[in-house]
C-alpha atoms as a PDB file:
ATOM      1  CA  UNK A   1       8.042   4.896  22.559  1.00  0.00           C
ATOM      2  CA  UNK A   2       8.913   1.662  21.673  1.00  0.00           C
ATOM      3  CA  UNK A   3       7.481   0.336  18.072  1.00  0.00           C
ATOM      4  CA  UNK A   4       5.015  -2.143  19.561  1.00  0.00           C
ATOM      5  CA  UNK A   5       3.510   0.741  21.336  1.00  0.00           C
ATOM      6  CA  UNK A   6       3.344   3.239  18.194  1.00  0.00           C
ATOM      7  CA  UNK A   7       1.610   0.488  16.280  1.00  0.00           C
ATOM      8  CA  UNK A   8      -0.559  -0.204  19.100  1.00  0.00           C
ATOM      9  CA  UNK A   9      -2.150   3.411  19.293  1.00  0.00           C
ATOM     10  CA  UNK A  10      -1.718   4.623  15.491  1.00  0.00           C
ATOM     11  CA  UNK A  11      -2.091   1.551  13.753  1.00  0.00           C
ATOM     12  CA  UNK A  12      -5.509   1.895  13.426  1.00  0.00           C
ATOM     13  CA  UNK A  13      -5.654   5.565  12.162  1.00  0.00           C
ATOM     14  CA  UNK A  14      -2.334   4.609   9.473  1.00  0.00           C
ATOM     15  CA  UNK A  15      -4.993   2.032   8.344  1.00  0.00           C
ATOM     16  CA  UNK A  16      -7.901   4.493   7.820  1.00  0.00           C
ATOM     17  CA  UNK A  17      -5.424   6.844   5.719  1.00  0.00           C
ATOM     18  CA  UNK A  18      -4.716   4.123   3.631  1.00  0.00           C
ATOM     19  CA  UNK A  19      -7.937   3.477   2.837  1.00  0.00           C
ATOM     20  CA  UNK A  20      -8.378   7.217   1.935  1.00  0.00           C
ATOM     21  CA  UNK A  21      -5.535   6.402  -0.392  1.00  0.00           C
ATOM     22  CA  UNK A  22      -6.221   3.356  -1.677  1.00  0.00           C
ATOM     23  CA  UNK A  23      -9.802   3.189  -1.940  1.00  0.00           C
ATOM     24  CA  UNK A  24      -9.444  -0.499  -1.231  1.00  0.00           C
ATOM     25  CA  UNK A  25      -9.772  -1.625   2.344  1.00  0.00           C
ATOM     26  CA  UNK A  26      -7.662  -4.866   1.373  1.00  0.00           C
ATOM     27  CA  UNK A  27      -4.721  -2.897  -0.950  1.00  0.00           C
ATOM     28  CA  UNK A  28      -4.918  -0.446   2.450  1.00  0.00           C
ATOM     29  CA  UNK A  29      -3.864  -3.119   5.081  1.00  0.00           C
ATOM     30  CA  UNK A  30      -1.635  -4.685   2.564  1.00  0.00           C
ATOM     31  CA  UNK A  31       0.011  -1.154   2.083  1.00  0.00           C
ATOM     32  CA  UNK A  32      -0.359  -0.769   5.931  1.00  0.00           C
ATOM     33  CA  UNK A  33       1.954  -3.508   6.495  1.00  0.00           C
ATOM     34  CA  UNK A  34       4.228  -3.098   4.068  1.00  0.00           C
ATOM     35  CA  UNK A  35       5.430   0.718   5.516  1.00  0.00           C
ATOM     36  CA  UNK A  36       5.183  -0.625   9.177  1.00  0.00           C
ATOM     37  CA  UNK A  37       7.744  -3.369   7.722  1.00  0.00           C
ATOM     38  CA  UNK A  38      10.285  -0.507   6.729  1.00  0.00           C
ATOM     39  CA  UNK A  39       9.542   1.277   9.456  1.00  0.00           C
ATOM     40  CA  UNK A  40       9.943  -1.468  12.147  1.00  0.00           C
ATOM     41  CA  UNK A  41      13.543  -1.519  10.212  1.00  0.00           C
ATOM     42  CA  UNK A  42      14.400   1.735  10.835  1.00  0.00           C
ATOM     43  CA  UNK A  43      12.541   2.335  14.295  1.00  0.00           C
ATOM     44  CA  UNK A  44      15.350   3.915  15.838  1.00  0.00           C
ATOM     45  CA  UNK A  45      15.940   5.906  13.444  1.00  0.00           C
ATOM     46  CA  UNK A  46      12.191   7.116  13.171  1.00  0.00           C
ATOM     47  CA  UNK A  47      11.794   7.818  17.029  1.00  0.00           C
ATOM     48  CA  UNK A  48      14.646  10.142  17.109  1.00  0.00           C
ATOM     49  CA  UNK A  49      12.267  12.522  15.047  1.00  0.00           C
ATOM     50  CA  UNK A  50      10.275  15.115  16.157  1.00  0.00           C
ATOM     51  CA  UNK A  51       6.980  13.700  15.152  1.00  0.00           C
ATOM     52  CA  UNK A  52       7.379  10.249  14.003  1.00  0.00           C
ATOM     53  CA  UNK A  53       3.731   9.750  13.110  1.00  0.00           C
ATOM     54  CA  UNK A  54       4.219  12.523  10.763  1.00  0.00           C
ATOM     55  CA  UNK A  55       7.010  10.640   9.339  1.00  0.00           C
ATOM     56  CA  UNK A  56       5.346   7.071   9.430  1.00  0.00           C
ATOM     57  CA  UNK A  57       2.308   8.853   7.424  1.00  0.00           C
ATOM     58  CA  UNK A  58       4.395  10.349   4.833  1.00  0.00           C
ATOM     59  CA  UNK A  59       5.743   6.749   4.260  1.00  0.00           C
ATOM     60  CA  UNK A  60       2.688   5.548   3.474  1.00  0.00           C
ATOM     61  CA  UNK A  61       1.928   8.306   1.417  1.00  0.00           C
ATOM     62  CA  UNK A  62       5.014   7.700  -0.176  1.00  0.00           C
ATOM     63  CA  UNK A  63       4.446   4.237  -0.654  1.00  0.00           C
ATOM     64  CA  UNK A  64       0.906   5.136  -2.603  1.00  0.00           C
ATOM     65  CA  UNK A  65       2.221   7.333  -4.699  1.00  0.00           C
ATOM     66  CA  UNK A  66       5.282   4.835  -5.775  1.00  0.00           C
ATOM     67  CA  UNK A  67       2.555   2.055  -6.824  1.00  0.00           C
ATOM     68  CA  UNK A  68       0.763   4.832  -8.890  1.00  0.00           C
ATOM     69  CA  UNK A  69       2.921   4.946 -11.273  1.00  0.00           C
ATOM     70  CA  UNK A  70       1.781   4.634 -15.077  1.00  0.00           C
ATOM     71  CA  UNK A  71       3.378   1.212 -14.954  1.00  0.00           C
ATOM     72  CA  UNK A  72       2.211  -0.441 -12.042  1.00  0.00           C
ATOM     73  CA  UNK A  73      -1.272   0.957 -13.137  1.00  0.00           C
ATOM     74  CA  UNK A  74      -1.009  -0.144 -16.093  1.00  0.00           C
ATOM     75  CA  UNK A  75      -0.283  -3.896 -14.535  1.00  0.00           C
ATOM     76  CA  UNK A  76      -2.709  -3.648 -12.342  1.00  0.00           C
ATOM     77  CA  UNK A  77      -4.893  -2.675 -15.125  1.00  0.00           C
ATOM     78  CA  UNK A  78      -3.872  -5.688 -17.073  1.00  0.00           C
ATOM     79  CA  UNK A  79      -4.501  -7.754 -14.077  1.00  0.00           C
ATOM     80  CA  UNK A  80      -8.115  -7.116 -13.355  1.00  0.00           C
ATOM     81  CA  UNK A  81      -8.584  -7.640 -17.244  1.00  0.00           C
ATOM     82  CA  UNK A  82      -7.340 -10.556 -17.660  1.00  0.00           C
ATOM     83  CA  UNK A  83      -9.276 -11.399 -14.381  1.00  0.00           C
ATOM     84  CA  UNK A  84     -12.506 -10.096 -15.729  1.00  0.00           C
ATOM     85  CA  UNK A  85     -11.975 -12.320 -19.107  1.00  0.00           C
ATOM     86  CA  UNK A  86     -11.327 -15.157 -17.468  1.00  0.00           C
ATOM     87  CA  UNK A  87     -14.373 -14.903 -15.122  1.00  0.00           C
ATOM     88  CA  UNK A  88     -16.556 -14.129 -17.970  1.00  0.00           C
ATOM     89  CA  UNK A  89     -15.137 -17.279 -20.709  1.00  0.00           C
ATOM     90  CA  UNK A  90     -13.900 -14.271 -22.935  1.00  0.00           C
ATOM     91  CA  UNK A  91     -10.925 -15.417 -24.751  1.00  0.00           C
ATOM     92  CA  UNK A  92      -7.720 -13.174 -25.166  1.00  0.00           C
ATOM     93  CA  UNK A  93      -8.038 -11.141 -28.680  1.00  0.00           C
ATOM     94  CA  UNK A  94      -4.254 -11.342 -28.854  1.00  0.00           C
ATOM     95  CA  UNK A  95      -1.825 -14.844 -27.592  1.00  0.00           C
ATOM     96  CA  UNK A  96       1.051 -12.794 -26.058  1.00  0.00           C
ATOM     97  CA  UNK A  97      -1.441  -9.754 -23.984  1.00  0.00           C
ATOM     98  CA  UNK A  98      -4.304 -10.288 -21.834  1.00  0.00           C
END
């Protein structure tokens, strides 16, 4: 099975799990992408398994759990604060932090 083809049929369904994950339809393609990116990388690799949409899957899983961690929460957090203020005129209670 050549990439193009694995993509072609499971794309669709790696998308759906990564909305499961996400709970953001645009963080879920973006995440989507990202893992079929590696993946295209190490296709050969990947193929050679026994079930390489078992593998694919746990990438993205993978992948979810990596950009869960306290910090990148906490910068995403600090994000869609900052975000918020700004769309709302609030100013920043403290110069250096959102």
């Amino acid at each position: 099975m050549t990439f193009e083809e694995y993509v072609s049929s499971r794309g669709p369904a790696l998308v759906r799990l990564a909305r499961l994950l996400t709970g953001d339809p645009h963080r879920a393609e973006d995440l989507t992408q990202d893992v079929l990116a590696r993946a295209y990388v190490h296709w050969r690799r990947i193929v050679r398994t026994d079930r390489p949409d078992v593998y694919v899957r746990r990438m993205l899983v993978n992948a979810q759990i990596l950009d869960c961690s306290p910090v990148t929460v906490r910068t995403h957090a600090m994000r869609a604060l900052t975000h918020l203020r700004e769309r709302l005129g609030v100013p920043s209670t403290n110069g250096s932090r959102p």
